[in-house]
N, C-alpha and C. Protein backbone atom coordinates (compact mmCIF):
# COMPACT_ATOMS: atom_id res chain seq x y z
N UNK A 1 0.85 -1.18 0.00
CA UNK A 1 0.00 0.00 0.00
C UNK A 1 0.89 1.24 0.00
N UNK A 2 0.49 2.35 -0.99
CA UNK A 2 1.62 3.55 -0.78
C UNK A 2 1.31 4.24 0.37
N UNK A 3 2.19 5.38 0.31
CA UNK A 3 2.30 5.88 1.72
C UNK A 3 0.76 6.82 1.22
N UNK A 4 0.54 7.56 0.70
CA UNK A 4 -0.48 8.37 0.34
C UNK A 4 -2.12 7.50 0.27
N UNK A 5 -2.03 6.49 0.07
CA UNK A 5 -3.14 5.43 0.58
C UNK A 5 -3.38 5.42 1.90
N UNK A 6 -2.35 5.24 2.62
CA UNK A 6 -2.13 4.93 3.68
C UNK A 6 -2.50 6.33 4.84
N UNK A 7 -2.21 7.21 4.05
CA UNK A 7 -2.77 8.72 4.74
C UNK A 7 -4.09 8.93 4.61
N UNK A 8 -4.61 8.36 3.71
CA UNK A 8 -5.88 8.44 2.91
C UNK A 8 -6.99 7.86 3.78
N UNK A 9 -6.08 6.42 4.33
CA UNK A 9 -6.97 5.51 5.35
C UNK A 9 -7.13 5.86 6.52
N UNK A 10 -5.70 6.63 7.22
CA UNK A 10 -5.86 7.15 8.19
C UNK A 10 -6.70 8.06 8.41
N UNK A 11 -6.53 8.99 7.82
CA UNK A 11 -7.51 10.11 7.60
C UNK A 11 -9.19 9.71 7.83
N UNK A 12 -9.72 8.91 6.79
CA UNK A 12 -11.06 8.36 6.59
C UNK A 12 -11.22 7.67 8.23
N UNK A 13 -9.90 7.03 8.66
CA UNK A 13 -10.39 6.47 10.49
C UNK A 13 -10.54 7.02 11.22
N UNK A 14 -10.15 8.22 11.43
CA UNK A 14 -9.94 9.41 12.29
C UNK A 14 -11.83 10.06 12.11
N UNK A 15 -11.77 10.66 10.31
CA UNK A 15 -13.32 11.36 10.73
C UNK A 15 -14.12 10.56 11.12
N UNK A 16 -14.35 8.82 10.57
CA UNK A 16 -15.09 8.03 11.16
C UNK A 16 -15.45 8.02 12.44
N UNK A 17 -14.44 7.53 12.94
CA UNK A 17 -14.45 6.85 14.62
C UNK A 17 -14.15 8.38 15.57
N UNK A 18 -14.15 9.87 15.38
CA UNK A 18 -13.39 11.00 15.93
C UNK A 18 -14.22 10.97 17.07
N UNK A 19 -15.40 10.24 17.19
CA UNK A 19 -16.26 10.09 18.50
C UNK A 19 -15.55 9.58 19.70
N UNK A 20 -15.06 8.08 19.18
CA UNK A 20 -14.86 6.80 19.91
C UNK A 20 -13.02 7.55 20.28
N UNK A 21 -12.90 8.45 19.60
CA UNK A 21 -11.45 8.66 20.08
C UNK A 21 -11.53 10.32 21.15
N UNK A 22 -12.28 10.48 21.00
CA UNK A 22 -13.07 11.94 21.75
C UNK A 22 -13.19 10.85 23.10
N UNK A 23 -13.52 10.00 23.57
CA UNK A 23 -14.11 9.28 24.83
C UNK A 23 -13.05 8.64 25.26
N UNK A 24 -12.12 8.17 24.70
CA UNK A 24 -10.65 7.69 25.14
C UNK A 24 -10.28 8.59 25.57
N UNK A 25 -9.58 10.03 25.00
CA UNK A 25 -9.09 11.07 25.74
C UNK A 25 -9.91 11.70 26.81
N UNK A 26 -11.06 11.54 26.85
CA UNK A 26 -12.21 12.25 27.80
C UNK A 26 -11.71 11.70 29.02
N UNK A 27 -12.01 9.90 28.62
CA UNK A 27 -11.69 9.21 30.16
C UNK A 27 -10.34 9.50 30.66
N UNK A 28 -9.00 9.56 30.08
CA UNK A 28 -7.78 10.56 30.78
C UNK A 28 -8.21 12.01 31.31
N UNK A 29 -8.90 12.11 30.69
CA UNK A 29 -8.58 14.19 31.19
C UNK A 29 -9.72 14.98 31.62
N UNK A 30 -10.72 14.08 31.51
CA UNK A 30 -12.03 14.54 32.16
C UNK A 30 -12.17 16.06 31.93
N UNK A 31 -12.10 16.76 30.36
CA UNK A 31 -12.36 17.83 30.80
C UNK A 31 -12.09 17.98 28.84
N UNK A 32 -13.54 18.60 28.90
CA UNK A 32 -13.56 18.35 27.29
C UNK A 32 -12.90 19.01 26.53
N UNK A 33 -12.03 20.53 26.99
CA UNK A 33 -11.37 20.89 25.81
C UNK A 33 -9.85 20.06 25.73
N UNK A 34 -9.34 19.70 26.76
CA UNK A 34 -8.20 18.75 27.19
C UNK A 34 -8.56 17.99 26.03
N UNK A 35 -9.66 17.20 26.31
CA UNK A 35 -9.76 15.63 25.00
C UNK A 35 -9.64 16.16 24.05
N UNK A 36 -10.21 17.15 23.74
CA UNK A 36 -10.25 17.86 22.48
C UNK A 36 -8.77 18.00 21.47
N UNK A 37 -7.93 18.54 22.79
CA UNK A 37 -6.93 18.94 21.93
C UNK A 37 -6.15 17.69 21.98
N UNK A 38 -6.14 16.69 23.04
CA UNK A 38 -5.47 15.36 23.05
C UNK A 38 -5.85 14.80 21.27
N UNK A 39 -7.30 14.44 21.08
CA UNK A 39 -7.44 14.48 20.20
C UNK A 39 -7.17 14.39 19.02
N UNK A 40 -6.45 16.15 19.13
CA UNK A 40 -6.09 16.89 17.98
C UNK A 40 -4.71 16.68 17.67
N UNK A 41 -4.16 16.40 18.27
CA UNK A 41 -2.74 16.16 18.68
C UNK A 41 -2.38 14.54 18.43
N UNK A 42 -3.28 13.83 18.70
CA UNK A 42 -3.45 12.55 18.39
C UNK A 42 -3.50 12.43 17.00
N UNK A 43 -4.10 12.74 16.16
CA UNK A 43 -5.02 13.32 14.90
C UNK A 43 -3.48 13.44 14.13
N UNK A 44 -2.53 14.81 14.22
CA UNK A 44 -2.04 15.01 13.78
C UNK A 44 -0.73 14.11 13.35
N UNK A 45 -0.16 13.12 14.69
CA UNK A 45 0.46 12.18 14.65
C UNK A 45 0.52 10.61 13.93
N UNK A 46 -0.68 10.78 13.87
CA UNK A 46 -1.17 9.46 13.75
C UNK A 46 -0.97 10.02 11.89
N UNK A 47 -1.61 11.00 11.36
CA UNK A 47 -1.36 11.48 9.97
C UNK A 47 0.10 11.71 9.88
N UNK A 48 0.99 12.43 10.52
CA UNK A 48 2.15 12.42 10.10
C UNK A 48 3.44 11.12 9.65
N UNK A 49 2.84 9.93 10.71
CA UNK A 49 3.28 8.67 10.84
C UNK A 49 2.61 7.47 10.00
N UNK A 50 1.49 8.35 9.12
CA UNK A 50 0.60 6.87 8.09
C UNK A 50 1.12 6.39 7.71
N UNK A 51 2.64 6.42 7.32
CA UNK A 51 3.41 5.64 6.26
C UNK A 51 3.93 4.48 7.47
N UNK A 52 4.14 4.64 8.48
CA UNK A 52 4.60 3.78 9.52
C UNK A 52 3.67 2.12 9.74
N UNK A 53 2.43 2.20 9.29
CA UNK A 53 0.93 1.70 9.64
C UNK A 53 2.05 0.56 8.80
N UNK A 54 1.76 -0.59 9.40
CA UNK A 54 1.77 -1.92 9.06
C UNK A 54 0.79 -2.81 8.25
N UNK A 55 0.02 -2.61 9.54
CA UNK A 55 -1.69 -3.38 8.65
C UNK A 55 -2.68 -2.58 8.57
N UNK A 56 -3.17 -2.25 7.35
CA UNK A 56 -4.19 -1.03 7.17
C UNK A 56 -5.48 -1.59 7.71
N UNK A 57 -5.20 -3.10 7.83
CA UNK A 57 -6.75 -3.50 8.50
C UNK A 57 -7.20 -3.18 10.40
N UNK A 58 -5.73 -2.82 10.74
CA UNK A 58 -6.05 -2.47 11.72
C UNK A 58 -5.45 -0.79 12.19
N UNK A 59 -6.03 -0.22 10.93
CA UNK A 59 -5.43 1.60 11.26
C UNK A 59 -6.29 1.93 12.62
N UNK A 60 -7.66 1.29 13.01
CA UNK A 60 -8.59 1.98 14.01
C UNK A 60 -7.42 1.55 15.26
N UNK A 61 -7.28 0.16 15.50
CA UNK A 61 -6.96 -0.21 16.65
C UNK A 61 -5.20 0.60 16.58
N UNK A 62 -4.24 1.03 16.06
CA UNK A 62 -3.40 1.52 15.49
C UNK A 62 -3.62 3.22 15.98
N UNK A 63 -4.75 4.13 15.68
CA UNK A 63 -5.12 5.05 16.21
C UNK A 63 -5.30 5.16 17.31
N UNK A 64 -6.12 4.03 17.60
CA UNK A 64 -6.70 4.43 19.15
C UNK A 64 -5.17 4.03 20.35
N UNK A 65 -3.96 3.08 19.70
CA UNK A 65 -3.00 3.57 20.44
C UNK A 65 -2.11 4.76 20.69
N UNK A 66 -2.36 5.18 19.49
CA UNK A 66 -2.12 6.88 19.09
C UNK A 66 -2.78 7.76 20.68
N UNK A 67 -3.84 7.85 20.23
CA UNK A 67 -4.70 8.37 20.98
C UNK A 67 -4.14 8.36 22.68
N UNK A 68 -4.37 6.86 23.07
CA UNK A 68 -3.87 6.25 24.29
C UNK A 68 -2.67 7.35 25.19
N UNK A 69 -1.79 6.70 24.09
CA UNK A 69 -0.13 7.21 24.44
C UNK A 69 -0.10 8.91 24.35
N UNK A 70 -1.00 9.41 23.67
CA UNK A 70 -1.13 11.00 23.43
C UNK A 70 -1.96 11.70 24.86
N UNK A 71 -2.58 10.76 24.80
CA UNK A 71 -3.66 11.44 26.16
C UNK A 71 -2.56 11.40 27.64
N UNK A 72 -1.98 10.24 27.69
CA UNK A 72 -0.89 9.67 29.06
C UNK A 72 0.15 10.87 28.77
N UNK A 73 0.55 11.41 27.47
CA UNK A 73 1.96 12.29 27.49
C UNK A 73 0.85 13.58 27.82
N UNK A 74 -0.38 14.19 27.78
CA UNK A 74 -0.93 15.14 28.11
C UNK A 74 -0.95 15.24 29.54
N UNK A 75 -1.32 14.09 30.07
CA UNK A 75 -1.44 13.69 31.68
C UNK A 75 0.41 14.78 32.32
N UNK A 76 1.43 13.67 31.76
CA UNK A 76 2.45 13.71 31.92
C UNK A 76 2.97 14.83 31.87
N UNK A 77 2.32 15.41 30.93
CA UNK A 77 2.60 17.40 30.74
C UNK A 77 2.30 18.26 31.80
N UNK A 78 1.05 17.34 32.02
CA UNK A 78 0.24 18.29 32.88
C UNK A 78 -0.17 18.53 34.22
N UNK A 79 0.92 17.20 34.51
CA UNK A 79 0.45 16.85 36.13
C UNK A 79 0.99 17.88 37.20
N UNK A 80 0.41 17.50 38.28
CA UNK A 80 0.28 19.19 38.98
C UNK A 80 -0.97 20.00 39.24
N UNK A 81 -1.61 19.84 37.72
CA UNK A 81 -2.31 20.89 37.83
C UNK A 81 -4.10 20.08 38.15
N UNK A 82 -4.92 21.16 38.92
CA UNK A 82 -5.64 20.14 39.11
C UNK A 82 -6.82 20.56 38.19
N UNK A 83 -7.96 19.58 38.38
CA UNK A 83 -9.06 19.87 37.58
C UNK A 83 -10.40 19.23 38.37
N UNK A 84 -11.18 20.30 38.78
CA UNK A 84 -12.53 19.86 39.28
C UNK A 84 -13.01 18.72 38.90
N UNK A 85 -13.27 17.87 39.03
CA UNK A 85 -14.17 16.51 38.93
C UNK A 85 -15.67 16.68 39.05
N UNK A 86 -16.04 17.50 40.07
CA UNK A 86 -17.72 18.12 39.87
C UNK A 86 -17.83 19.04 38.75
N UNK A 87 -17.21 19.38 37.81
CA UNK A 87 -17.37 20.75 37.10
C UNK A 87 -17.95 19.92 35.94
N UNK A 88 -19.84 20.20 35.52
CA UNK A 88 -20.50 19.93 34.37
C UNK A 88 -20.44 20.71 33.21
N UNK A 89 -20.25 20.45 32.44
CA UNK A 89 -20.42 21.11 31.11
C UNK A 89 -21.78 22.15 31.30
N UNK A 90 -21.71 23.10 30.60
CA UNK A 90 -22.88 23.57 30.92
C UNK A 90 -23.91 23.74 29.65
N UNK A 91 -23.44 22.96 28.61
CA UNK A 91 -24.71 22.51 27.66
C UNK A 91 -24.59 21.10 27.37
N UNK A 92 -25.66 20.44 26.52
CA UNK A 92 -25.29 19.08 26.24
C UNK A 92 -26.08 18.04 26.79
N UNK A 93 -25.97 17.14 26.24
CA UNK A 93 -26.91 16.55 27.26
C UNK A 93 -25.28 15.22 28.26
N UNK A 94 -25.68 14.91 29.37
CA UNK A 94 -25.33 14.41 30.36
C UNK A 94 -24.94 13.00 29.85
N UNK A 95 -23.81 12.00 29.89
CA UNK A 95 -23.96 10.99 29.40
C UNK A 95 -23.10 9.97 30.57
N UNK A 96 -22.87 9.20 30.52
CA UNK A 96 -22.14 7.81 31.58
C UNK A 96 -20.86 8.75 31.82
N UNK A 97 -20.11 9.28 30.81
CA UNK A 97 -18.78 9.80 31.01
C UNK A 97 -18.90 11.31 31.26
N UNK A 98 -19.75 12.18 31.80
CA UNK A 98 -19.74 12.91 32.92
C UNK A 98 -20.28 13.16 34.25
N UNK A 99 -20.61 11.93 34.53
CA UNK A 99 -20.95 11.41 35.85
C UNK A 99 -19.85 11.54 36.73
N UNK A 100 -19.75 12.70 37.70
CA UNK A 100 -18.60 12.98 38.35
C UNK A 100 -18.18 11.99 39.57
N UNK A 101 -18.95 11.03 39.50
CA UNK A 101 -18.78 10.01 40.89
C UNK A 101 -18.21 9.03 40.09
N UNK A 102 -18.47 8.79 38.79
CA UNK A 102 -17.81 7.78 37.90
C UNK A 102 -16.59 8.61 37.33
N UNK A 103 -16.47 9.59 37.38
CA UNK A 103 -15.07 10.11 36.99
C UNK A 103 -14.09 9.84 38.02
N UNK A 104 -14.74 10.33 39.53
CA UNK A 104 -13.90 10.32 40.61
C UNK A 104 -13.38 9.08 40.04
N UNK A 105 -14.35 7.73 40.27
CA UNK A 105 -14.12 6.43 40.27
C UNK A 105 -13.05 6.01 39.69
N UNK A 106 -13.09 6.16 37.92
CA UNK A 106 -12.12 5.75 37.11
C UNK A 106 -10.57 6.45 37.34
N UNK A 107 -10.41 7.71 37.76
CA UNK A 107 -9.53 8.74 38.10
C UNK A 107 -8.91 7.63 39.22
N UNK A 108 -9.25 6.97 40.02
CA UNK A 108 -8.91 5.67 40.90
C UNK A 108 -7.26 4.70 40.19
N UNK A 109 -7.98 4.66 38.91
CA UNK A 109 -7.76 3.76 38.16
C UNK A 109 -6.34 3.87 37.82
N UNK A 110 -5.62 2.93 37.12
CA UNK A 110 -4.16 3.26 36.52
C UNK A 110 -4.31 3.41 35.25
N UNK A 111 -3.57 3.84 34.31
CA UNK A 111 -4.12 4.62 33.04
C UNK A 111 -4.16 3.22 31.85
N UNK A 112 -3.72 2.26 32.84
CA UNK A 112 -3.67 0.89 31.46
C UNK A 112 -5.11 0.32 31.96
N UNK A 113 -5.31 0.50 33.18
CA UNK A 113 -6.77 -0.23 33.43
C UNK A 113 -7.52 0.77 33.32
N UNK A 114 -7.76 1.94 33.43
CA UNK A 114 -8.71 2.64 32.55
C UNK A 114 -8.79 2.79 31.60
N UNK A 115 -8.20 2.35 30.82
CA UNK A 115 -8.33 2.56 29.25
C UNK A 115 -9.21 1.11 28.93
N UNK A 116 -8.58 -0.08 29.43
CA UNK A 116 -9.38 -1.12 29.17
C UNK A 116 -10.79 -0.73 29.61
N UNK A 117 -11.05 -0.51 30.59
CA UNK A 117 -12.73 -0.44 31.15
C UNK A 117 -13.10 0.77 29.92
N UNK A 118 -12.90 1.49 29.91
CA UNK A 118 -13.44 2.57 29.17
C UNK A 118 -14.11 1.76 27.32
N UNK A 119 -12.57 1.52 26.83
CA UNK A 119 -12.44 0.75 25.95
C UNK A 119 -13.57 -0.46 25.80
N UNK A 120 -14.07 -1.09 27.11
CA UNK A 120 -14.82 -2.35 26.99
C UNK A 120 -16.46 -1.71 27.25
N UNK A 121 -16.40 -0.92 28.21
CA UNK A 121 -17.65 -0.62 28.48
C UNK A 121 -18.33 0.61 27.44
N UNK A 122 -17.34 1.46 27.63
CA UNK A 122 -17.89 2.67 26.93
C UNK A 122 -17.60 2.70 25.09
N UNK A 123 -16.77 1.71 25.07
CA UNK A 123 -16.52 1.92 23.25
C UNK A 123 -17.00 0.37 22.90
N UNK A 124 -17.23 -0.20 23.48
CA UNK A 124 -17.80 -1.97 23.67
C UNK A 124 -16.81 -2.59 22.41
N UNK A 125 -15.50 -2.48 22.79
CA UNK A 125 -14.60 -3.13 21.95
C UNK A 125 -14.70 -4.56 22.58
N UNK A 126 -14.19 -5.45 21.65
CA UNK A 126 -13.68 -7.04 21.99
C UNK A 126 -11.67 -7.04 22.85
N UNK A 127 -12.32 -8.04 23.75
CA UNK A 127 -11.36 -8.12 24.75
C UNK A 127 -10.03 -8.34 23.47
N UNK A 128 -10.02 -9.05 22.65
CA UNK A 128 -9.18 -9.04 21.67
C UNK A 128 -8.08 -7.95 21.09
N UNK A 129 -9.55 -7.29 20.43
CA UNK A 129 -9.02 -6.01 20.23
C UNK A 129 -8.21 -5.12 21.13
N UNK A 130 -8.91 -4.94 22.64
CA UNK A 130 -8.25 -4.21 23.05
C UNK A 130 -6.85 -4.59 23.74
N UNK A 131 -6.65 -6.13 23.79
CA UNK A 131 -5.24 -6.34 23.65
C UNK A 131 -4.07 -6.17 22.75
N UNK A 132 -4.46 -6.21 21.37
CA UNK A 132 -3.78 -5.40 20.36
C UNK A 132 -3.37 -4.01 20.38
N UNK A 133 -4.63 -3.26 21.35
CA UNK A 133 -4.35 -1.75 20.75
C UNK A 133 -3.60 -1.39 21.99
N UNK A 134 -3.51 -2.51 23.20
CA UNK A 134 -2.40 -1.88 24.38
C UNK A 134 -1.23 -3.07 24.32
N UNK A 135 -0.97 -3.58 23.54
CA UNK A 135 -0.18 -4.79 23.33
C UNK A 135 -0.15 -5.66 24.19
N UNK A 136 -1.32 -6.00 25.12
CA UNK A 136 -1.47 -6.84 26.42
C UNK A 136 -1.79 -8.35 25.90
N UNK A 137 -1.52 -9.46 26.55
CA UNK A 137 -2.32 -10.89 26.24
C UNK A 137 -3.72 -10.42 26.70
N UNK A 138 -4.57 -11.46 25.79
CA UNK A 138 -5.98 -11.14 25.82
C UNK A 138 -6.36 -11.66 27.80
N UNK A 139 -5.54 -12.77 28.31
CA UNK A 139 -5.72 -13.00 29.12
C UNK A 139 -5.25 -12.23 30.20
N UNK A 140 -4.66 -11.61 29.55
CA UNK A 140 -3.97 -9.98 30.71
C UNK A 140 -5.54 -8.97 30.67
N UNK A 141 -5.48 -8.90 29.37
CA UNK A 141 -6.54 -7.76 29.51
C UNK A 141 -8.29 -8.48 30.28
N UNK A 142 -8.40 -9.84 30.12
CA UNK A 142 -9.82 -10.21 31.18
C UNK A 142 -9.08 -10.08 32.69
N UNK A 143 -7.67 -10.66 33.02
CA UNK A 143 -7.77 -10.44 34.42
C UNK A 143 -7.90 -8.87 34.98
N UNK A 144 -7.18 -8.01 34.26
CA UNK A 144 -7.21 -6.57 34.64
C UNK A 144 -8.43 -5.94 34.49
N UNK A 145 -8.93 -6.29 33.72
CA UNK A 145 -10.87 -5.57 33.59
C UNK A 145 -11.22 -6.21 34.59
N UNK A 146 -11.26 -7.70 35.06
CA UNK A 146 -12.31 -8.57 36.48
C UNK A 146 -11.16 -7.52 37.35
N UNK A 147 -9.95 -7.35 37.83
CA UNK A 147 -9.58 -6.11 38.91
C UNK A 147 -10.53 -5.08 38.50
N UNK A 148 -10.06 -4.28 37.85
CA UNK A 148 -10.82 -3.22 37.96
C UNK A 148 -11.94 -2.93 37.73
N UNK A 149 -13.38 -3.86 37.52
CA UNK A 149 -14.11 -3.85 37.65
C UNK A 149 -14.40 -3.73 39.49
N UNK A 150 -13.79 -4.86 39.91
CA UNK A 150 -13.95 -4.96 40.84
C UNK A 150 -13.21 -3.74 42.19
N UNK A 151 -12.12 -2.97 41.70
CA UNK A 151 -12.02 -1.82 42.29
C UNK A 151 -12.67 -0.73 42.44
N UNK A 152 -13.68 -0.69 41.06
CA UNK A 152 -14.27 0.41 40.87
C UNK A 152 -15.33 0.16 41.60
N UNK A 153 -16.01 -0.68 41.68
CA UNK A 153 -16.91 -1.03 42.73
C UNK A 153 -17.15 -0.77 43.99
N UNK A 154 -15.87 -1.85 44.50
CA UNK A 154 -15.94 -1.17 45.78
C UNK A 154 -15.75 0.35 46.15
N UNK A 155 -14.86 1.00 45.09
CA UNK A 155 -14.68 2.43 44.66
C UNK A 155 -15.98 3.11 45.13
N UNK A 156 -17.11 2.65 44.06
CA UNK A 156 -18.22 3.05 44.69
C UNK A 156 -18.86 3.00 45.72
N UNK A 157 -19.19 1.81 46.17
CA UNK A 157 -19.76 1.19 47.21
C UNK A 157 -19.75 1.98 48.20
N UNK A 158 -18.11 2.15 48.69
CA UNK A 158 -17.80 3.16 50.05
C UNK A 158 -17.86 4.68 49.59
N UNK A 159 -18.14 4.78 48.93
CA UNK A 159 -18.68 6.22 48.91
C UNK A 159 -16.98 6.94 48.01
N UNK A 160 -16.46 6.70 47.65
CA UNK A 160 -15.20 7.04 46.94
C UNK A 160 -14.53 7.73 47.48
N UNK A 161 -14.57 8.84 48.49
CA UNK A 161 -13.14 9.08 49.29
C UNK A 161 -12.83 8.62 50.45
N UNK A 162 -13.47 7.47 50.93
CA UNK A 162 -13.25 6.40 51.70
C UNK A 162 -12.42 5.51 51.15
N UNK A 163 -12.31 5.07 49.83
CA UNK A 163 -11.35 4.10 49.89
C UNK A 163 -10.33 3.79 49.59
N UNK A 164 -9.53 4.67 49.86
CA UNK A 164 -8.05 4.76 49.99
C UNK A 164 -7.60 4.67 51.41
N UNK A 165 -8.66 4.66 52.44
CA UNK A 165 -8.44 4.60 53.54
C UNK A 165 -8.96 2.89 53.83
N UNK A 166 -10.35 2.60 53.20
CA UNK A 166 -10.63 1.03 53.67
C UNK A 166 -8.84 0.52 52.88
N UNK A 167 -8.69 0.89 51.66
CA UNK A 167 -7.72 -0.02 50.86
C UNK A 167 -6.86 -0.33 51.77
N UNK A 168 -6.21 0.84 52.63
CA UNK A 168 -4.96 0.62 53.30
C UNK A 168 -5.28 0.10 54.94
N UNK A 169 -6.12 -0.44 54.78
CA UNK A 169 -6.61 -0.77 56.34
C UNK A 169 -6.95 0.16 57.07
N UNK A 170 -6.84 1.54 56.78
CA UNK A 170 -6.99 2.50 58.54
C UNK A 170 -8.65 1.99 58.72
């Protein structure tokens, strides 16, 4: 495939899926112009590097590691600084991923097991897939979703700034 095909495909995956990659960066940065520009930044890389793409059958799962690794170096930029977790958008309508008790929740999380949950629940990828797009065994990625399913839970359960205190015994 030439390299200009190959930009061609990328391109066409990006406007396609720009939703499903809007909700990957969301779940890092909880804060929509952040995803936005993660995004964008994602976007641009992923086009500058089309010629790099191996298998054009998998440019989505290929992006969305783009995406991944772009959102974690935004984190990485940015840490320090903080960002309200109650703060709603103030148009729009309300969806699973601005639920600020489920943000707290996932914010819990480590950025390889939030990406899986996000990835499984909120983009309803195959456990498969999303071992490809974080280079994990598929059997890595069911035990780490049954953890963090099960962290987030109890996450909830106790009311979420309780449990860093049940975790550690006090």
């Amino acid at each position: 495939m030439k390299s200009s095909e190959k930009e061609a495909l990328v391109h066409e995956c990006l406007v396609k899926n720009y939703g499903k990659y809007y909700k990957i960066a969301y779940s890092y940065t909880f804060h929509e112009q952040d995803a936005m520009d993660v995004v964008q930044e994602g976007a641009y890389r992923a086009i500058l590097k089309s010629d790099s793409l191996k298998q054009p059958e998998y440019a989505d799962t290929w992006i969305c590691r783009i995406m991944i690794r772009e959102a974690i170096r935004f984190l990485e930029k940015n840490r320090g600084k903080t960002v309200d977790l109650a703060e709603l958008p103030e148009e729009g309508q309300m969806d699973q991923m601005e639920d600020p008790d489920l943000k707290e929740a996932l914010s819990s999380l480590n950025e390889t097991d939030r990406a899986i949950v996000v990835l499984r629940y909120f983009e309803e990828e195959k456990l498969e897939t999303i071992g490809r797009m974080l280079d994990l065994n598929v059997n890595t990625v069911k035990s780490r979703l049954y953890r963090a399913m099960d962290k987030l839970k109890k996450y909830m359960e106790t009311g979420g700034a309780n449990y860093g205190k049940m975790e550690k015994g006090v």
